[in-house]
C-alpha atoms as a PDB file:
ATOM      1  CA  UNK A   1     127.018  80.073  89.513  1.00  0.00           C
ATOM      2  CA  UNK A   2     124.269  82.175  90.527  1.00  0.00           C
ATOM      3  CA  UNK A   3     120.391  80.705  91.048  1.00  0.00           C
ATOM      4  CA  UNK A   4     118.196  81.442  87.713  1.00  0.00           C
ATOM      5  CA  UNK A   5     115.673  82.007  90.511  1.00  0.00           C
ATOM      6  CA  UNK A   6     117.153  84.438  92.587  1.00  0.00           C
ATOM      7  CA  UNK A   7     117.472  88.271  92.585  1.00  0.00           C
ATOM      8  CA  UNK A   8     114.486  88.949  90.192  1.00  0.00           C
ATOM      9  CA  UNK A   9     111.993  91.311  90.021  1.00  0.00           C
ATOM     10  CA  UNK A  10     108.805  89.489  88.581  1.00  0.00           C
ATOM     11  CA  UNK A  11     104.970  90.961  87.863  1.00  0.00           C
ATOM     12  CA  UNK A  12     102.509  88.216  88.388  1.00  0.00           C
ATOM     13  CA  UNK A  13      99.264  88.572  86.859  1.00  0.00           C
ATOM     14  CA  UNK A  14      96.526  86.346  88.418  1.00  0.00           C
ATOM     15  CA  UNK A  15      93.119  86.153  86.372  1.00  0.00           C
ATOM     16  CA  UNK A  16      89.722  86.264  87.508  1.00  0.00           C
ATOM     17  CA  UNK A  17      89.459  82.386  85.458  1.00  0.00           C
ATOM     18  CA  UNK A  18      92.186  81.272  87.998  1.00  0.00           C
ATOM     19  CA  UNK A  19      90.756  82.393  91.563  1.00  0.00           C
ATOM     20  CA  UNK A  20      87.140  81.340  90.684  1.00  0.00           C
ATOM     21  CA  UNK A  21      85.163  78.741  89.640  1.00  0.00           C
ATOM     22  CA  UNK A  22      81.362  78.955  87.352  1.00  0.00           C
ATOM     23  CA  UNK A  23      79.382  82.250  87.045  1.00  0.00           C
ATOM     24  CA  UNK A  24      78.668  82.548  90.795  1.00  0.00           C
ATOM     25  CA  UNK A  25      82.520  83.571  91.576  1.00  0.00           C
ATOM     26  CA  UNK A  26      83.436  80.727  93.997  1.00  0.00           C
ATOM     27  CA  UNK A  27      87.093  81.089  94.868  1.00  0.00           C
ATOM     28  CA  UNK A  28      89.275  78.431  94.555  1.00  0.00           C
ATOM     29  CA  UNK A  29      90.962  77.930  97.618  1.00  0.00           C
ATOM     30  CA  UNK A  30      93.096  75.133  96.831  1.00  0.00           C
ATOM     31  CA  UNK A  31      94.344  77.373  93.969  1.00  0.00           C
ATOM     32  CA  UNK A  32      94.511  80.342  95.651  1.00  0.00           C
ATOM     33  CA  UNK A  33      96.529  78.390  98.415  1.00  0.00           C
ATOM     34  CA  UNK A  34      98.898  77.286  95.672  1.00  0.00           C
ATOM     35  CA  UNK A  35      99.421  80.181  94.402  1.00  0.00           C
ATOM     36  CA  UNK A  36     100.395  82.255  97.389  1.00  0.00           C
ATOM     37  CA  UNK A  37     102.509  79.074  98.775  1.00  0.00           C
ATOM     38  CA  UNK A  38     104.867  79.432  94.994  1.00  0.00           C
ATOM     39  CA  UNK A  39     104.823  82.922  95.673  1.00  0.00           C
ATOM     40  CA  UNK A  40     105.621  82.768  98.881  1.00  0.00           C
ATOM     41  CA  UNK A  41     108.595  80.637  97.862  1.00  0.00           C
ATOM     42  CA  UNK A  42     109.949  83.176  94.799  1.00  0.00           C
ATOM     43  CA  UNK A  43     109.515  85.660  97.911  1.00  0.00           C
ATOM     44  CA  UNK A  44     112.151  83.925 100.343  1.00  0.00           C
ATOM     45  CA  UNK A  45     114.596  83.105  97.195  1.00  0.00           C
ATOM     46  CA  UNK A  46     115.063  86.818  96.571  1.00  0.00           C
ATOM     47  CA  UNK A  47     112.683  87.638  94.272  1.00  0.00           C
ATOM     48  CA  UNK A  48     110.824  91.052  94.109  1.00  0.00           C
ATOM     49  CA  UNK A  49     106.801  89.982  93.893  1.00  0.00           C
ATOM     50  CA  UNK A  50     104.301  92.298  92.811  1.00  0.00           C
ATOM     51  CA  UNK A  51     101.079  91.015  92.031  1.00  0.00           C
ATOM     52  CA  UNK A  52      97.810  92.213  90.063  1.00  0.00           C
ATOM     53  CA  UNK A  53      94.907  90.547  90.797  1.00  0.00           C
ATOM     54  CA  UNK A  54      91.623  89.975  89.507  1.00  0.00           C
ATOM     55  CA  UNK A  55      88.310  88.594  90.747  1.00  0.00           C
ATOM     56  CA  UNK A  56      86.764  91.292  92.687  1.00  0.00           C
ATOM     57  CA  UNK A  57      83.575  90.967  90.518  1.00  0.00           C
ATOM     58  CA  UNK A  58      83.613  87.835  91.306  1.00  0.00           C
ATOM     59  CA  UNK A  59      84.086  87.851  94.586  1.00  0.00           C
ATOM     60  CA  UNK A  60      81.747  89.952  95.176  1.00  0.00           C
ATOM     61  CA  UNK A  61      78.924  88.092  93.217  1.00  0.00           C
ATOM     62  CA  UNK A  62      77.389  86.106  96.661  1.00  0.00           C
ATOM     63  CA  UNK A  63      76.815  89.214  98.826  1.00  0.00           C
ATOM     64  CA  UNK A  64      74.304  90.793  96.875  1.00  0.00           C
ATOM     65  CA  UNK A  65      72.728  87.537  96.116  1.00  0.00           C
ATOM     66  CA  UNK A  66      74.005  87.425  92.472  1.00  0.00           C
ATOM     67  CA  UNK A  67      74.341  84.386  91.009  1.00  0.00           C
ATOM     68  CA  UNK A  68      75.993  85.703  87.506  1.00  0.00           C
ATOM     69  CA  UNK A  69      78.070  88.759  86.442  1.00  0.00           C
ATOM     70  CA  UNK A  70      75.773  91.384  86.404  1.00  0.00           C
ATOM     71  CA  UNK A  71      75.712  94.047  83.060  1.00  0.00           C
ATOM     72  CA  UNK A  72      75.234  97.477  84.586  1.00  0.00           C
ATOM     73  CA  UNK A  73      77.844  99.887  85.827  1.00  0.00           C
ATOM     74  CA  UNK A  74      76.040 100.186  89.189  1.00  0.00           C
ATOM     75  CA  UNK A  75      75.722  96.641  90.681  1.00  0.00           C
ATOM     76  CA  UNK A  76      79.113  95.866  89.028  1.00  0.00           C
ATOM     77  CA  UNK A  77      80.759  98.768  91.130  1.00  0.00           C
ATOM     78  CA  UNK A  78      78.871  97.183  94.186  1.00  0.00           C
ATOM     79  CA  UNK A  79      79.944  93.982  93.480  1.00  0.00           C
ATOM     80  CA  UNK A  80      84.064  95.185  93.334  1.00  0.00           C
ATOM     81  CA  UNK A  81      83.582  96.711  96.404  1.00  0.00           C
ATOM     82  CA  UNK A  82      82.305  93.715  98.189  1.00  0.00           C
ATOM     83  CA  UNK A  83      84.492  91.793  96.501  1.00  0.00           C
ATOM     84  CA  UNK A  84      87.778  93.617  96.700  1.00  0.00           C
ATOM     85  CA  UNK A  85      87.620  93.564 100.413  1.00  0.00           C
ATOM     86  CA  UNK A  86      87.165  89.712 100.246  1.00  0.00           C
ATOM     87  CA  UNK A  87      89.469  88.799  98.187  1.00  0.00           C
ATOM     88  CA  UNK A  88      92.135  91.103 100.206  1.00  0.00           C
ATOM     89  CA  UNK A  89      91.139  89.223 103.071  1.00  0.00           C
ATOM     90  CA  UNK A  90      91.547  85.998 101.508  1.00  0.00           C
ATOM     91  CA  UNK A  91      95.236  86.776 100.618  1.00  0.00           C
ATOM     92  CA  UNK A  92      95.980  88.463 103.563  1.00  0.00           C
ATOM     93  CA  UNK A  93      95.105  85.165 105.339  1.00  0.00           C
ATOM     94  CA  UNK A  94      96.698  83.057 103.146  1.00  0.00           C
ATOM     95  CA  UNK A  95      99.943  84.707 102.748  1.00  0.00           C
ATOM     96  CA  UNK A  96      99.842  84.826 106.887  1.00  0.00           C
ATOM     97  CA  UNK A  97     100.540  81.003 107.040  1.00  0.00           C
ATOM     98  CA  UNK A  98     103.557  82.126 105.225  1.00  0.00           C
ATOM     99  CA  UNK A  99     105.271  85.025 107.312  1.00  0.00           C
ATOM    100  CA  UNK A 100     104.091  87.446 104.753  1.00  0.00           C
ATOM    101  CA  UNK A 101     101.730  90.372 105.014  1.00  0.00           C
ATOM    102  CA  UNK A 102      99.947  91.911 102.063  1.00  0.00           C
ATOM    103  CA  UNK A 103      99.743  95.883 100.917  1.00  0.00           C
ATOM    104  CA  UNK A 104      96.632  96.887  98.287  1.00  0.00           C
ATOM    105  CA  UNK A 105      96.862  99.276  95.615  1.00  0.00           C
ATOM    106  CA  UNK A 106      93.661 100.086  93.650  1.00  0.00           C
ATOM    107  CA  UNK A 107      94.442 102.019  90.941  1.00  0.00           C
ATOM    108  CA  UNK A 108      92.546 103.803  87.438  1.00  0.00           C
ATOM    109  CA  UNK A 109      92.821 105.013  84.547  1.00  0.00           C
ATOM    110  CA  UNK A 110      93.876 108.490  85.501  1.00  0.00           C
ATOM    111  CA  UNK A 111      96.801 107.164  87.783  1.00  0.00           C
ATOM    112  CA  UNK A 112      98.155 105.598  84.586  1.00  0.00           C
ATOM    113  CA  UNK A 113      97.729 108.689  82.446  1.00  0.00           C
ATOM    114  CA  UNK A 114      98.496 111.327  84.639  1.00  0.00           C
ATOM    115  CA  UNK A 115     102.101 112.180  85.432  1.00  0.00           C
ATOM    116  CA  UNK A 116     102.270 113.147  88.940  1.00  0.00           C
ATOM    117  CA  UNK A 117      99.437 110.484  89.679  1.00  0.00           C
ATOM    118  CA  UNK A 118     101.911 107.667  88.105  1.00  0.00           C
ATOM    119  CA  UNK A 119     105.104 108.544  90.203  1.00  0.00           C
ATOM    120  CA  UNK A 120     102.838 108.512  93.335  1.00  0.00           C
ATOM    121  CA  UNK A 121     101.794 105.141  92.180  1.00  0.00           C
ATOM    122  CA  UNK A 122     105.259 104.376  91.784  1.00  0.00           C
ATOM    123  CA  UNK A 123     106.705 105.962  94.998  1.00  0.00           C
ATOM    124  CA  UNK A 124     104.354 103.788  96.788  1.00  0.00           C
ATOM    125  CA  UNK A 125     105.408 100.305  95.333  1.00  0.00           C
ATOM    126  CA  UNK A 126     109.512 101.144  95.752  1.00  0.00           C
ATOM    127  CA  UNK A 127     108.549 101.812  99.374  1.00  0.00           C
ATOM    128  CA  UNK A 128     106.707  98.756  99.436  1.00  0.00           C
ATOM    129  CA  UNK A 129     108.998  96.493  97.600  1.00  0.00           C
ATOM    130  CA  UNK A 130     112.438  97.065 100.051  1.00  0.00           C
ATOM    131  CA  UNK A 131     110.458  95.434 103.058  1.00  0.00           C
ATOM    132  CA  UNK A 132     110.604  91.542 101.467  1.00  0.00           C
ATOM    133  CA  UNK A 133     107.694  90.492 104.698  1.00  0.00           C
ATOM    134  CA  UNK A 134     104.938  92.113 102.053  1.00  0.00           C
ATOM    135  CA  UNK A 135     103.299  91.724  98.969  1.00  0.00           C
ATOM    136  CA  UNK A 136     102.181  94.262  97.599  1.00  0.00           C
ATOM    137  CA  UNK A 137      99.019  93.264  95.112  1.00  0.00           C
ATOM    138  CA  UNK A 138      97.474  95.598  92.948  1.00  0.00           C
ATOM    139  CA  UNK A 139      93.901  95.844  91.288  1.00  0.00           C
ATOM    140  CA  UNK A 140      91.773  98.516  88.829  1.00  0.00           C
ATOM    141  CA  UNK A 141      89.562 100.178  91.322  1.00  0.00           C
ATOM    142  CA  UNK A 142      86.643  98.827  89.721  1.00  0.00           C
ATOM    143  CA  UNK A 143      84.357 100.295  92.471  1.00  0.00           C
ATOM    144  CA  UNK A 144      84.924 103.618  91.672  1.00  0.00           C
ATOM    145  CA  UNK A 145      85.676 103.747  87.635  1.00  0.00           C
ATOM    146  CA  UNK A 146      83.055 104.062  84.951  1.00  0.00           C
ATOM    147  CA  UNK A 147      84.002 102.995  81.021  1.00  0.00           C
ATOM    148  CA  UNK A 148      85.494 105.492  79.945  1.00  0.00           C
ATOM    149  CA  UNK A 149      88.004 105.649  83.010  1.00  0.00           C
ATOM    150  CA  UNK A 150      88.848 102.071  82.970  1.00  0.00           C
ATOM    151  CA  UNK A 151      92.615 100.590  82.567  1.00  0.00           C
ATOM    152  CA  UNK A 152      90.549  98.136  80.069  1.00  0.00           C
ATOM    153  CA  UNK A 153      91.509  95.071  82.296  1.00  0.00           C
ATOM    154  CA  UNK A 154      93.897  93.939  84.446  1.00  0.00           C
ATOM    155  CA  UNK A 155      96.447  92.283  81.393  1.00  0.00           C
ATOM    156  CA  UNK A 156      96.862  95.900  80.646  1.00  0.00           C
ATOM    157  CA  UNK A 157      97.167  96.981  83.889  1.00  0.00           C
ATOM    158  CA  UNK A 158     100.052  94.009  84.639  1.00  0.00           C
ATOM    159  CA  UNK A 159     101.790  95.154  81.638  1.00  0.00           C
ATOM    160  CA  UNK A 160     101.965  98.686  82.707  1.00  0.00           C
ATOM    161  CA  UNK A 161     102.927  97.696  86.450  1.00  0.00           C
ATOM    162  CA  UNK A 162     106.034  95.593  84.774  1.00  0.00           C
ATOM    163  CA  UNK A 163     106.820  98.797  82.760  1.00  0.00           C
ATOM    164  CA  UNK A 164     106.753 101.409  85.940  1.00  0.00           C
ATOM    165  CA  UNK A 165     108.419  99.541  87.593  1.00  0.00           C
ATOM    166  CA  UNK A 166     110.917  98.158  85.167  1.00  0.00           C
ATOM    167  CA  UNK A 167     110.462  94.215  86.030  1.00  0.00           C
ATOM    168  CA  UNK A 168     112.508  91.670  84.751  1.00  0.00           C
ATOM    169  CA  UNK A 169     109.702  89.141  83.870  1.00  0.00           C
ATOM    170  CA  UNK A 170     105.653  89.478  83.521  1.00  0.00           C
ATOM    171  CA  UNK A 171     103.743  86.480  84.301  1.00  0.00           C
ATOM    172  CA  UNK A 172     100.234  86.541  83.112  1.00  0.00           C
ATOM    173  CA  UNK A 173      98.650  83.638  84.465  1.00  0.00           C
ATOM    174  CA  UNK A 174      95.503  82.630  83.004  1.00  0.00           C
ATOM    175  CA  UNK A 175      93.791  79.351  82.967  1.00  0.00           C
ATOM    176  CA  UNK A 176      95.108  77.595  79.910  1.00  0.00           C
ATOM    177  CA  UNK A 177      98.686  76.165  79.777  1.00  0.00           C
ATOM    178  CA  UNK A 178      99.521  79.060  76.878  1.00  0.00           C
ATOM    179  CA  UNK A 179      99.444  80.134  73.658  1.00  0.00           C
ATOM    180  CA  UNK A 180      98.013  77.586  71.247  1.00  0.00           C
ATOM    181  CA  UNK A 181      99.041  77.204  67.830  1.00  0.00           C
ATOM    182  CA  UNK A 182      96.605  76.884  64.519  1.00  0.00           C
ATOM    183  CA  UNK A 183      97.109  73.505  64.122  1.00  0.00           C
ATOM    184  CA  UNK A 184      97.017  72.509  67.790  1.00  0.00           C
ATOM    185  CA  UNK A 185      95.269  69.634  68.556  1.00  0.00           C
ATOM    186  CA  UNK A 186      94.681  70.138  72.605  1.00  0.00           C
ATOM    187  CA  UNK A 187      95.056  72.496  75.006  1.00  0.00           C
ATOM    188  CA  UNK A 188      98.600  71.179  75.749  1.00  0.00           C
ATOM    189  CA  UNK A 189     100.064  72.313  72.401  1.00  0.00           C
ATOM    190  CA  UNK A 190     101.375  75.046  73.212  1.00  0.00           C
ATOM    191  CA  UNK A 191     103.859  77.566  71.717  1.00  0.00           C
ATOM    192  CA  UNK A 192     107.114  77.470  73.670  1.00  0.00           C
ATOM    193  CA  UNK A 193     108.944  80.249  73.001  1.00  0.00           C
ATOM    194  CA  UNK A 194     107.616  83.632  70.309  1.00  0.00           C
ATOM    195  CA  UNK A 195     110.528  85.890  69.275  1.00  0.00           C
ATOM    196  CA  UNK A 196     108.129  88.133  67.499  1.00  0.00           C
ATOM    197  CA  UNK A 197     104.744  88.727  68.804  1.00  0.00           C
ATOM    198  CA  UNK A 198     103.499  90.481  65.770  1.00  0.00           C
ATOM    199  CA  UNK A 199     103.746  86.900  64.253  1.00  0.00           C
ATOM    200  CA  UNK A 200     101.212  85.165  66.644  1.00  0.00           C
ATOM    201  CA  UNK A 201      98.311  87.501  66.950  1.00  0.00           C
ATOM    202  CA  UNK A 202      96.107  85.915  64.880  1.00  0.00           C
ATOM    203  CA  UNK A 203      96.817  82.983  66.589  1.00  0.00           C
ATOM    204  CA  UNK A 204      94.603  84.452  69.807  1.00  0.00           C
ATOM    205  CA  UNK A 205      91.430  82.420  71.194  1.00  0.00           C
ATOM    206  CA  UNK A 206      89.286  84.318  73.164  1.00  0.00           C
ATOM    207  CA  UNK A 207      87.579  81.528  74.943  1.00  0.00           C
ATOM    208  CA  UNK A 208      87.151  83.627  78.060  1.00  0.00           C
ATOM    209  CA  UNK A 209      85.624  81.755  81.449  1.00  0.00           C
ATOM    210  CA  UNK A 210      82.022  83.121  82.313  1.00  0.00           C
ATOM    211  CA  UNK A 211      83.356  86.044  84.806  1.00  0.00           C
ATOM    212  CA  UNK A 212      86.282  87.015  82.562  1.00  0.00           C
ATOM    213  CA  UNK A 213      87.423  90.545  81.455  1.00  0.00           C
ATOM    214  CA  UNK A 214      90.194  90.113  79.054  1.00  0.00           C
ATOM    215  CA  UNK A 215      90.697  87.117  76.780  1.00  0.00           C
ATOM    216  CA  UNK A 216      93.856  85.725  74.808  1.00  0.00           C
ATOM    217  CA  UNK A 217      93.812  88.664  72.617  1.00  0.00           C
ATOM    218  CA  UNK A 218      93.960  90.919  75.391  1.00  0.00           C
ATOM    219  CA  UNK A 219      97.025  89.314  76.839  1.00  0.00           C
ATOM    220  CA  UNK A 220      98.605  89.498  73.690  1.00  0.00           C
ATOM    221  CA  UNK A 221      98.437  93.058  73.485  1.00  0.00           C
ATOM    222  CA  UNK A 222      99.549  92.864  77.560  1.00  0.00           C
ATOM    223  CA  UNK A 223     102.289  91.221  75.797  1.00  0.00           C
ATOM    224  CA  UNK A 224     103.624  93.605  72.852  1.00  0.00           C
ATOM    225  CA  UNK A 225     103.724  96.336  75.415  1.00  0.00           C
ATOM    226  CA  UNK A 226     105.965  94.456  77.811  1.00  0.00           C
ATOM    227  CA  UNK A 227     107.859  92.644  75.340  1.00  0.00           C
ATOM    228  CA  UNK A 228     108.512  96.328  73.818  1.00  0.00           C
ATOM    229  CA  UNK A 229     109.250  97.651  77.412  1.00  0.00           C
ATOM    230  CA  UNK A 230     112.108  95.018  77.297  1.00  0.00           C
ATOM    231  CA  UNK A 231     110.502  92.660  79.933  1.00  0.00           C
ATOM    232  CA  UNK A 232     110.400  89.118  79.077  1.00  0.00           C
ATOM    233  CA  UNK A 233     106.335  87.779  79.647  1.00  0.00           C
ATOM    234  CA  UNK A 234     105.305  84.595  79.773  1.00  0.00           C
ATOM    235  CA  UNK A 235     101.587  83.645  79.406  1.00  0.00           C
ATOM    236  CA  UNK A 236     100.974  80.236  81.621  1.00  0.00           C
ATOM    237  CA  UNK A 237      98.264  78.205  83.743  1.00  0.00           C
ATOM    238  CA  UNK A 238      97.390  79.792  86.952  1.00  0.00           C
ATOM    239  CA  UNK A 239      95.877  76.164  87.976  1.00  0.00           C
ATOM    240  CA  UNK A 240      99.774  74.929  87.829  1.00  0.00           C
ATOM    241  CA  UNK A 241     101.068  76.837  91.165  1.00  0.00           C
ATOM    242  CA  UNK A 242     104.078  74.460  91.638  1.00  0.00           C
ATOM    243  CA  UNK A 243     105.168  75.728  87.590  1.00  0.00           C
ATOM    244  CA  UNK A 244     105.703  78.709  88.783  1.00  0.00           C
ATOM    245  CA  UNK A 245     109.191  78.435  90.445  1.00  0.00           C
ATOM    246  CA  UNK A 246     110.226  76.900  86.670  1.00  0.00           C
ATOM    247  CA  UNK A 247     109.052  79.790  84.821  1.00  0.00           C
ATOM    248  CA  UNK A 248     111.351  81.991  86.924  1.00  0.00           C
ATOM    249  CA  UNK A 249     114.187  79.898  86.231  1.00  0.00           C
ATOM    250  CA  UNK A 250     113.834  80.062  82.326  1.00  0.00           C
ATOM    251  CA  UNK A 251     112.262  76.188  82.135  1.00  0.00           C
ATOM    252  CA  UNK A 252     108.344  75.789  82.924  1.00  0.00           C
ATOM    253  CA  UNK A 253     105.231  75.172  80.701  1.00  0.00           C
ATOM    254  CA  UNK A 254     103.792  77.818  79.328  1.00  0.00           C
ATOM    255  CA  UNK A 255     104.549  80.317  76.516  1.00  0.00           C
ATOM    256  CA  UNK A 256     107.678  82.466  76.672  1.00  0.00           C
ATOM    257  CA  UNK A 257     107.720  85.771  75.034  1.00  0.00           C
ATOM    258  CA  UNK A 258     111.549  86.795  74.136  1.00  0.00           C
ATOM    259  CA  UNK A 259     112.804  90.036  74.320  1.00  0.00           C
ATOM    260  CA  UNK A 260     115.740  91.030  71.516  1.00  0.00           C
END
C-alpha cells in the first residue's frame, strides 16, 4: 500500500501570527526552525512544497526603528522591503541545515489578473518544482503594491497558488488549532472535518494577532476558492510543526475542508 504521505503536491500557507511574536515582529526561531525541519521532511518523502509566506512587515519592523505596524503606504512598503530580504535570509539559512535551498517569488495583483503575467508566474514554479533540493516560497510584493493593486493578503494569494498550480492539499497555517465552533468552549474545540463551507462562515473569529493581515474570515474565503478549485484545505496551528506530517497523511489536528 502506498504512503498517505508520499507523492503529493501540497501549498503551505505560513502566517505572519506564526513567524512572529508582539507588535515589534520578533521572529520565532524555534518556530520557524520547526517549520522548515516538517517541511523539510514532506520534502524528502516525495512531496511537492510550495510555500507562501508572510511576515515581511514584520520583519521589517526593527530596521527602521519601528516598534508597531506602521499605517501609511510609504513606511509599510519600506518595511516589506527590509523585511522580505530578512525573512528570505532566515529561510534560506534554515532550510540549509537541511540540504535544501530556497527560490523567492514576489508576486501582485496584476500577475494574478493578467493572463500572460499568470503563466509566467506559473512557468516559473513548474521549473522550480522538478528540482526537489528547493523550495520555492512565494510572497505579495508588498514593497512595490499600493491598495488598489494588492492580492488582499496572502490566504488569497495561497489559495490562488494551490489553484495555478493545481495542488492536491492547501495548508493555511495560522496560529490557532482551527476552526472553532459556536458553542466551543476553548481554543481546542475545533471543527474536524466541514463538507460544506457555506455552512461555517458565520462561524469565523477574526481575532487577528497585532501584525496580522487576514483573519479567520479571510481564510475562509481562502477556503471556498480552493475547496471549489477541488483542492482539499485544511486550516491548522502553525505553532504545531511536528502536526504537519499528520495533516498530509489525512489524520492531524486541525480543520479539514472536504472536497465532493
Amino acid at each position: 500500500m502506498a504512503d498517505e504521505n508520499t507523492g503529493k503536491r501540497v501549498v503551505i500557507k505560513i502566517g505572519t501570527g506564526v513567524l512572529t511574536r508582539g507588535s515589534g515582529g520578533e521572529i520565532n526561531h524555534s518556530v520557524l526552525a520547526g517549520l522548515t525541519q516538517a517541511i523539510s521532511d514532506l520534502n524528502r518523502a516525495d512531496n511537492e512544497v510550495v510555500m507562501v509566506t508572510s511576515g515581511a512587515v514584520g520583519a521589517g519592523l526593527s530596521t527602521f526603528g519601528f516598534e508597531e505596524r506602521p499605517t501609511t503606504t510609504d513606511q509599510l512598503q519600506a518595511c516589506a522591503a527590509a523585511g522580505q530580504a530578512r525573512l528570505m535570509h532566515l529561510y534560506e539559512s534554515q532550510f540549509s541545515h537541511h540540504g535544501l535551498k530556497v527560490a523567492q517569488l514576489l508576486v501582485t495583483q496584476d500577475d494574478l489578473e493578467d493572463n500572460r503575467r499568470r503563466s509566467n508566474v506559473l512557468a516559473t514554479l513548474n521549473a522550480i518544482l522538478p528540482h526537489r533540493q528547493v523550495i520555492p516560497i512565494i510572497n505579495e510584493n508588498d514593497s512595490v503594491s499600493v491598495a488598489e493593486l494588492k492580492v488582499g493578503d496572502n490566504d488569497v494569494l495561497s489559495s490562488f497558488v494551490a489553484g495555478l498550480i493545481g495542488a492536491d492539499l492547501l495548508i493555511l497555517l495560522t496560529s490557532v488549532d482551527g476552526l472553532l465552533g459556536p458553542e466551543a468552549s476553548s481554543d481546542s474545540d475545533v471543527i474536524k472535518q466541514v463538507e460544506d463551507v457555506e455552512s461555517v462562515i458565520d462561524f469565523a473569529r477574526d481575532e487577528k494577532g497585532e501584525l496580522s493581515v487576514g483573519g479567520m474570515s479571510s481564510k475562509l474565503l481562502a477556503v471556498q476558492a480552493s475547496v471549489s478549485a477541488g483542492i482539499e484545505t485544511i486550516i491548522a496551528s502553525g505553532l504545531r510543526p511536528d502536526n504537519l506530517d499528520d495533516l498530509v497523511r489525512g489524520g492531524g489536528i486541525g480543520t479539514r475542508f472536504t472536497v465532493s
